[in-house]
PDB file of N, CA and C in Angstrom:
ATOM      1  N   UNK A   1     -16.884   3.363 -23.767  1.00  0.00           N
ATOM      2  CA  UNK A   1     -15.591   3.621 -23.187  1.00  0.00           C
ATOM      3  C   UNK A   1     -15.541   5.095 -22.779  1.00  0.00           C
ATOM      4  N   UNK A   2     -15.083   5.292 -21.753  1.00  0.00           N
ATOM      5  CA  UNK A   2     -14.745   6.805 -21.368  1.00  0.00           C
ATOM      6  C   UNK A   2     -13.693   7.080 -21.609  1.00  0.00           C
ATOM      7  N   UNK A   3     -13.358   8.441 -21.231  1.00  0.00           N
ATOM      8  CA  UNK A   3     -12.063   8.952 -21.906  1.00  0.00           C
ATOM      9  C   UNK A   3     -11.084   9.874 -20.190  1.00  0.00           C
ATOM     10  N   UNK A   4      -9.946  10.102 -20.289  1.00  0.00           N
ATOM     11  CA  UNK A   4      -9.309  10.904 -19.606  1.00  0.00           C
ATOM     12  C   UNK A   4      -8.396  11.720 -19.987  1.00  0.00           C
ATOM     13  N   UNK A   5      -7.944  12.675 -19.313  1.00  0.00           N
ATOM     14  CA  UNK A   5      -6.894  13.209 -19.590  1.00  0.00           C
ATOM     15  C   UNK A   5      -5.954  13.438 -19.056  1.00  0.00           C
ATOM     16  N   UNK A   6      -4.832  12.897 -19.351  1.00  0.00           N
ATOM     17  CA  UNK A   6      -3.315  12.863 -18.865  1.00  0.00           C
ATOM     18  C   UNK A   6      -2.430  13.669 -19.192  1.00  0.00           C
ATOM     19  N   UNK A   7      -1.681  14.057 -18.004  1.00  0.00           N
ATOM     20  CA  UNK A   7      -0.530  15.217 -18.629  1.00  0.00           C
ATOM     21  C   UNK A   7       0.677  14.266 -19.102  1.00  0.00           C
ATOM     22  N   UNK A   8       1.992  14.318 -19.375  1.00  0.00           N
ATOM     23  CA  UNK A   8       2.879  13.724 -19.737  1.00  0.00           C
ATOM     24  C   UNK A   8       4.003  14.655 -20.186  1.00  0.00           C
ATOM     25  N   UNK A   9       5.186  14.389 -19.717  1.00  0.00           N
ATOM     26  CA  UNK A   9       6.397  14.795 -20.340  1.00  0.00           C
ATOM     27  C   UNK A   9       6.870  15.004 -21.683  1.00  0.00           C
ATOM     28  N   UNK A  10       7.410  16.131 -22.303  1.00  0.00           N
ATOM     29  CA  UNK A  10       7.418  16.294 -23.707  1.00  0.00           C
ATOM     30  C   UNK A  10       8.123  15.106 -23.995  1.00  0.00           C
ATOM     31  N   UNK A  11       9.125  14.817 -23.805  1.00  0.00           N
ATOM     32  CA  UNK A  11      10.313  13.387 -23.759  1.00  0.00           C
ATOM     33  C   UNK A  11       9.362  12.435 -24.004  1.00  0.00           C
ATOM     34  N   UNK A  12       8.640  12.026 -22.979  1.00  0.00           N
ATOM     35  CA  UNK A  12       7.425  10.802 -22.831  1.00  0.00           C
ATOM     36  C   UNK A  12       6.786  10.728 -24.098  1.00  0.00           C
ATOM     37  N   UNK A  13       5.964  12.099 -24.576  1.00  0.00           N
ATOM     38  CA  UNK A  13       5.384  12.053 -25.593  1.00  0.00           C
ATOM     39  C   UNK A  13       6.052  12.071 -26.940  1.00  0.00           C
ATOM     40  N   UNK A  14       7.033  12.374 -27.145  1.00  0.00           N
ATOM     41  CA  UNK A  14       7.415  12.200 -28.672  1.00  0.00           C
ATOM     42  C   UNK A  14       7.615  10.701 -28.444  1.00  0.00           C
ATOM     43  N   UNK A  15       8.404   9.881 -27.680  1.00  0.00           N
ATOM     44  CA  UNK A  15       8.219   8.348 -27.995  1.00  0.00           C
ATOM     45  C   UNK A  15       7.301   8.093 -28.076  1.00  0.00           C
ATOM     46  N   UNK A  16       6.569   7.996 -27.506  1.00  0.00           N
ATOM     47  CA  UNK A  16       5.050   7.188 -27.700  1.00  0.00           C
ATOM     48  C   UNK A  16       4.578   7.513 -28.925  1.00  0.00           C
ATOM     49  N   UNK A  17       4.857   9.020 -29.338  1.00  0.00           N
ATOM     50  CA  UNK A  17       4.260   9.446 -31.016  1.00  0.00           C
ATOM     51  C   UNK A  17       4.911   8.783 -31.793  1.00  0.00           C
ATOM     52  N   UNK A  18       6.287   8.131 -31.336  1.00  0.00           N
ATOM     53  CA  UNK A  18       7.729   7.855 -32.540  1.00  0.00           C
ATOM     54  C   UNK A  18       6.911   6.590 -32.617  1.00  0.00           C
ATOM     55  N   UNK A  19       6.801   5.631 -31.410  1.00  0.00           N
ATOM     56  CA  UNK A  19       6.393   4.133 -31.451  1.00  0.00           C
ATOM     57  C   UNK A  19       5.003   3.818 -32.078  1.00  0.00           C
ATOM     58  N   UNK A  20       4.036   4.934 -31.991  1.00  0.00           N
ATOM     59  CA  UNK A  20       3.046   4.790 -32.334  1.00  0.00           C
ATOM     60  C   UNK A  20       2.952   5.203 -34.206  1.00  0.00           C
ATOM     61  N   UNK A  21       3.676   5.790 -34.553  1.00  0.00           N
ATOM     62  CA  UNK A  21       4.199   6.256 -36.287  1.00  0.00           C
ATOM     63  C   UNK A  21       4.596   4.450 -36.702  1.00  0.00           C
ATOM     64  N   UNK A  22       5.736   4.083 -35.943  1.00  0.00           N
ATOM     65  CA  UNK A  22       6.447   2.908 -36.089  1.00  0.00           C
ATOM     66  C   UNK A  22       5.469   1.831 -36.285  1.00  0.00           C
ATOM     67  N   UNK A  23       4.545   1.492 -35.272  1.00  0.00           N
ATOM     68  CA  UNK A  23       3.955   0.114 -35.355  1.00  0.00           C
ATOM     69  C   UNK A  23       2.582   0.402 -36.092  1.00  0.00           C
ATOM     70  N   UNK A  24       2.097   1.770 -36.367  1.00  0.00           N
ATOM     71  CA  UNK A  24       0.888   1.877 -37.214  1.00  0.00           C
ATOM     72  C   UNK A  24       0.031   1.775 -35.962  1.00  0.00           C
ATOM     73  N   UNK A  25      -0.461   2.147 -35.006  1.00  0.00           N
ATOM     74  CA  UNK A  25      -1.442   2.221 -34.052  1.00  0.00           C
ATOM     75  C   UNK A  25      -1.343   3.909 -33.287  1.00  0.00           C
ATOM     76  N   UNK A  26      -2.639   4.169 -32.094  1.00  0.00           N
ATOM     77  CA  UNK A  26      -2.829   5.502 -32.162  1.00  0.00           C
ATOM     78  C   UNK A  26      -2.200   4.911 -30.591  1.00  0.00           C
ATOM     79  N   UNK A  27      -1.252   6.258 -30.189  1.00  0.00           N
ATOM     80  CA  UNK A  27      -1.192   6.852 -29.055  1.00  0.00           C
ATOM     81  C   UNK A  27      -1.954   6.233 -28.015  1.00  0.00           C
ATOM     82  N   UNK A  28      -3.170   6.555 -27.844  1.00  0.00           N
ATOM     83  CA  UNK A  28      -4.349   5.982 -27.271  1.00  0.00           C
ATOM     84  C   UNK A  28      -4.101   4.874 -26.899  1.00  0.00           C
ATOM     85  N   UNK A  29      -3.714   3.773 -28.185  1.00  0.00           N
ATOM     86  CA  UNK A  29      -3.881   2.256 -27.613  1.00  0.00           C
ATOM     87  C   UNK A  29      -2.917   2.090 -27.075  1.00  0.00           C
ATOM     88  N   UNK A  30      -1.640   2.786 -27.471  1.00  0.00           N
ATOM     89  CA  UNK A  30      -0.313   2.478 -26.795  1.00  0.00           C
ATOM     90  C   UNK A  30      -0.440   2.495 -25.406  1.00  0.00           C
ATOM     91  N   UNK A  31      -1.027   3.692 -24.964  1.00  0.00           N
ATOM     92  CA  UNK A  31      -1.276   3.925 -23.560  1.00  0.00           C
ATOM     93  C   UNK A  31      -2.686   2.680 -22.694  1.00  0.00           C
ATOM     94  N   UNK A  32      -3.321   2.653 -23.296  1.00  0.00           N
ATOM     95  CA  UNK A  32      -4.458   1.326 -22.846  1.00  0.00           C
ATOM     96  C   UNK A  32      -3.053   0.460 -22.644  1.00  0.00           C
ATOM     97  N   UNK A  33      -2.528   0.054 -23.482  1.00  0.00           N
ATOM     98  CA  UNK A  33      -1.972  -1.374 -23.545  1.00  0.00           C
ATOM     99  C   UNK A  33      -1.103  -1.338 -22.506  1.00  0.00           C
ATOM    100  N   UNK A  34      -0.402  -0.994 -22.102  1.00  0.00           N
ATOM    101  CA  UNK A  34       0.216  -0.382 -21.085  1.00  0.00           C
ATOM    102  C   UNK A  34      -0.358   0.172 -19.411  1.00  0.00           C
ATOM    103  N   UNK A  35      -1.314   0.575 -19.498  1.00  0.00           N
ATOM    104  CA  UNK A  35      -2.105   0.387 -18.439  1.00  0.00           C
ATOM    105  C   UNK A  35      -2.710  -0.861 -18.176  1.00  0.00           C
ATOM    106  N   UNK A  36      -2.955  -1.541 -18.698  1.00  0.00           N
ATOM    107  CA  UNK A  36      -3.851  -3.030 -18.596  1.00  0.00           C
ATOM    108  C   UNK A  36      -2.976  -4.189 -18.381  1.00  0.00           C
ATOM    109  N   UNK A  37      -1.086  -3.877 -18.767  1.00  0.00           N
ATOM    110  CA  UNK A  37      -0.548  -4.352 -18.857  1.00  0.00           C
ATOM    111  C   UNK A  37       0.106  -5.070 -17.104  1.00  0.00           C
ATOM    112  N   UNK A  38      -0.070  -6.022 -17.431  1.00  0.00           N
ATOM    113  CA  UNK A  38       0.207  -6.638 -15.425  1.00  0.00           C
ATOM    114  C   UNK A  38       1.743  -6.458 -15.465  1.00  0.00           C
ATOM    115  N   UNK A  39       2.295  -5.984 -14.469  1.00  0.00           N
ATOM    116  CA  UNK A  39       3.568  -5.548 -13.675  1.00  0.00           C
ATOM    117  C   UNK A  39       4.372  -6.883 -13.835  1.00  0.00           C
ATOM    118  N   UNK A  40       5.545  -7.130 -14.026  1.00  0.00           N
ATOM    119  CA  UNK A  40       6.264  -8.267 -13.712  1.00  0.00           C
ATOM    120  C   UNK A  40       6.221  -9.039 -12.890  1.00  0.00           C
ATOM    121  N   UNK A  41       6.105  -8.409 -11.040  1.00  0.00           N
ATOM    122  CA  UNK A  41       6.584  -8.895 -10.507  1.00  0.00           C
ATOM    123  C   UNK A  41       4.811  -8.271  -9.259  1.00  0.00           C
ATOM    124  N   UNK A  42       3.916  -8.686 -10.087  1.00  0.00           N
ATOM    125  CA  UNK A  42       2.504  -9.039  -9.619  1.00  0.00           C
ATOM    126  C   UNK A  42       2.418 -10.019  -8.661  1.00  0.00           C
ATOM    127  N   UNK A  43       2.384  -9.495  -7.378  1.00  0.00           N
ATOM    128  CA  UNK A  43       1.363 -10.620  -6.039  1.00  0.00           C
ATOM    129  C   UNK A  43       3.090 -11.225  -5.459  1.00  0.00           C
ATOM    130  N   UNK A  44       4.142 -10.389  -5.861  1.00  0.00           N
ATOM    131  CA  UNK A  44       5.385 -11.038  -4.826  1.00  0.00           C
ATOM    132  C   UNK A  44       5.311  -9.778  -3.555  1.00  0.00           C
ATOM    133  N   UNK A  45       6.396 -10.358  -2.543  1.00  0.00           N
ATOM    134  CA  UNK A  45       6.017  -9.512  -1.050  1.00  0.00           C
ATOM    135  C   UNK A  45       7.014  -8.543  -1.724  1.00  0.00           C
ATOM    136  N   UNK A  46       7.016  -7.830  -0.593  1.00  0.00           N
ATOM    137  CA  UNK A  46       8.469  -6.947  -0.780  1.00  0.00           C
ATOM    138  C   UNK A  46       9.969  -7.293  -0.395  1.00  0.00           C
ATOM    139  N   UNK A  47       9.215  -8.348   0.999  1.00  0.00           N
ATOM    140  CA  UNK A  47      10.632  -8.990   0.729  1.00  0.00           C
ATOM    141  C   UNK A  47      11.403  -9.645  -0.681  1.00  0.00           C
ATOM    142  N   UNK A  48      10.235 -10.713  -1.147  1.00  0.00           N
ATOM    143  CA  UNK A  48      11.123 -11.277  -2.432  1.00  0.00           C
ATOM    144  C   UNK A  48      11.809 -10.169  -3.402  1.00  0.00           C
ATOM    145  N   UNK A  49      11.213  -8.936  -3.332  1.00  0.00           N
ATOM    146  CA  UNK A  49      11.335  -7.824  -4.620  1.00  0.00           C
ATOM    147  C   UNK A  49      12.517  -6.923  -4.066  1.00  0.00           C
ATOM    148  N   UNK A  50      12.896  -7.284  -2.386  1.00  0.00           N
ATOM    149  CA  UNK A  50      14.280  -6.133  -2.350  1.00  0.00           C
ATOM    150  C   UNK A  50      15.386  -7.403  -1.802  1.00  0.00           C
ATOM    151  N   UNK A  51      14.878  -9.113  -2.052  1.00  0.00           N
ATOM    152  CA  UNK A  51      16.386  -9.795  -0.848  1.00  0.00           C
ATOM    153  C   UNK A  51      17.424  -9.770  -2.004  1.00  0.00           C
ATOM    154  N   UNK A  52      17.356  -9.127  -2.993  1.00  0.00           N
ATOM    155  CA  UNK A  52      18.829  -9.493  -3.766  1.00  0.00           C
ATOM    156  C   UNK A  52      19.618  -7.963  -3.278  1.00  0.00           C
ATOM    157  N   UNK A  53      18.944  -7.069  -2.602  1.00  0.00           N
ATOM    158  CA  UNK A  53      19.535  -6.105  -1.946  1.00  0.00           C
ATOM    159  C   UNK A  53      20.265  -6.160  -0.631  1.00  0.00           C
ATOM    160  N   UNK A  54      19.976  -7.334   0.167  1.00  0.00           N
ATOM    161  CA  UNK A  54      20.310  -7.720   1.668  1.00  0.00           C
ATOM    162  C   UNK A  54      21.890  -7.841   1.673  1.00  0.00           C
ATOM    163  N   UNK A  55      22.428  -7.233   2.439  1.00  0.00           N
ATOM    164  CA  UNK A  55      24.046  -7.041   2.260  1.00  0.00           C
ATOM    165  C   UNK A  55      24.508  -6.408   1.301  1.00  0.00           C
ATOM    166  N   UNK A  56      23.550  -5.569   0.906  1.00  0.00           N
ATOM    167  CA  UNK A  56      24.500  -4.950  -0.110  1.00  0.00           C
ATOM    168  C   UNK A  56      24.676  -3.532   0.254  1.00  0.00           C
ATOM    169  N   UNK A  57      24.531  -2.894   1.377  1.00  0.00           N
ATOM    170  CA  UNK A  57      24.979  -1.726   2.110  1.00  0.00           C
ATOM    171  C   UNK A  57      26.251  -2.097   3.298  1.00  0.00           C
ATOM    172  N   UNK A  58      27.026  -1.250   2.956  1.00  0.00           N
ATOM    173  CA  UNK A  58      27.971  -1.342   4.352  1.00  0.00           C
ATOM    174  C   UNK A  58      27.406  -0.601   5.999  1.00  0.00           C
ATOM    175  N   UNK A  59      27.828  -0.937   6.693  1.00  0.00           N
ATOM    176  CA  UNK A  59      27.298  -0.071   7.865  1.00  0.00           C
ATOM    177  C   UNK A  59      27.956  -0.692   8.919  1.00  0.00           C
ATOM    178  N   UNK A  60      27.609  -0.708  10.327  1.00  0.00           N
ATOM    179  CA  UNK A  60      27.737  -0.680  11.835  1.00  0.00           C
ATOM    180  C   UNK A  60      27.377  -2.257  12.088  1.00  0.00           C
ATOM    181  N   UNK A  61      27.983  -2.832  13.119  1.00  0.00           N
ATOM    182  CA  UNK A  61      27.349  -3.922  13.030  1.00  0.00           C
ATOM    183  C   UNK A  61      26.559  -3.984  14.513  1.00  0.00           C
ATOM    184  N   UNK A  62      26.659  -2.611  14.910  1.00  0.00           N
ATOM    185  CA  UNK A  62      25.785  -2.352  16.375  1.00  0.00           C
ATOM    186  C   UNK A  62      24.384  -2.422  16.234  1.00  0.00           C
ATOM    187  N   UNK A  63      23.138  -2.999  16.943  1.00  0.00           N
ATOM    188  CA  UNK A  63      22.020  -2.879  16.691  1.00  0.00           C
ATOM    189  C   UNK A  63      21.155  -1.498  16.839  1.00  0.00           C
ATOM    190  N   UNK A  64      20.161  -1.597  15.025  1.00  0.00           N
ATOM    191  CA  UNK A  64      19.482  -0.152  15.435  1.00  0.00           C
ATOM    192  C   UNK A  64      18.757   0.006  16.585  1.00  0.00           C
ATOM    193  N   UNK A  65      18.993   0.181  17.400  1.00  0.00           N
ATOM    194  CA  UNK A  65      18.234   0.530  18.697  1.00  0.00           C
ATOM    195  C   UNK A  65      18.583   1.612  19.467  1.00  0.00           C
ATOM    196  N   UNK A  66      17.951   2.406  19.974  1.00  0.00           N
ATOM    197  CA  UNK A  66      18.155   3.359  20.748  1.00  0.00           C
ATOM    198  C   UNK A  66      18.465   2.974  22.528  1.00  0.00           C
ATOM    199  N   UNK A  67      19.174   3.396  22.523  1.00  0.00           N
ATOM    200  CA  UNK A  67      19.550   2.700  24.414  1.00  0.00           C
ATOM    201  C   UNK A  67      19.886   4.363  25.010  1.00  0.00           C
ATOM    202  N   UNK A  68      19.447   5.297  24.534  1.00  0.00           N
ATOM    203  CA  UNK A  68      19.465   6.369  25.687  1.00  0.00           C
ATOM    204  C   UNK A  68      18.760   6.216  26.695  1.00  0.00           C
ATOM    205  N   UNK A  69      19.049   6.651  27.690  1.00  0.00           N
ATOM    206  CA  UNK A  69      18.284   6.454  29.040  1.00  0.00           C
ATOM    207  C   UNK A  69      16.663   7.103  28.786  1.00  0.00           C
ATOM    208  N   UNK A  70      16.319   8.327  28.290  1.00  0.00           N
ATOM    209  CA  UNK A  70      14.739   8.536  28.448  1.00  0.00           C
ATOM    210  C   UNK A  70      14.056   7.873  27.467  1.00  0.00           C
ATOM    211  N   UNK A  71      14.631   6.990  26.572  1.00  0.00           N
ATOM    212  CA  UNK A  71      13.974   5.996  25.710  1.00  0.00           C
ATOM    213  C   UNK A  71      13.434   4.769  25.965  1.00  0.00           C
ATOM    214  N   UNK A  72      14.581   4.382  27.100  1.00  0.00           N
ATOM    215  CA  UNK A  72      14.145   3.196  27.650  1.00  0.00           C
ATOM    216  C   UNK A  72      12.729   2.895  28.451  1.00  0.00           C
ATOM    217  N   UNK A  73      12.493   1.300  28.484  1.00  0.00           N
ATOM    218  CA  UNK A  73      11.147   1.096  29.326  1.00  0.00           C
ATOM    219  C   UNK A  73      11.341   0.959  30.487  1.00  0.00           C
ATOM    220  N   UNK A  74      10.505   1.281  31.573  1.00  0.00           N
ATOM    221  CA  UNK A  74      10.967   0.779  33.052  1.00  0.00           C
ATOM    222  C   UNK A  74      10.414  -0.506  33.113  1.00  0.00           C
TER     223      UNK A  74
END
């Protein structure tokens, strides 16, 4: 196994020291376990991961498009 070195936030690190005191394991594994650990929401698009956001901004109901004249195509 190789090794690295990571910086981390003082905040960051006393939990991980608190959790790692708590469950009897080193720092180290806390962090493996956690890296190895698969994401929730593994192999969805981005659509599925932002449509509970769709309507949920107010705005214009004009289309984003630009219609100045030197924008346009001939």
């Amino acid at each position: 196994m190789k090794g690295i070195t990571i910086k981390l936030p003082d905040a960051t690190l006393r939990q991980l020291r608190q959790q790692a005191r708590n469950t009897g394991r080193s720092v180290a594994a806390l962090v493996r376990e956690r890296l190895e650990a698969r994401p929730d929401h593994a192999g969805e698009s981005v659509f599925a991961l932002t449509s509970d956001l769709a309507g949920s901004l107010a705005g214009s109901r004009r289309p984003a498009a630009n219609t100045r004249r030197r924008f346009r195509r001939s």
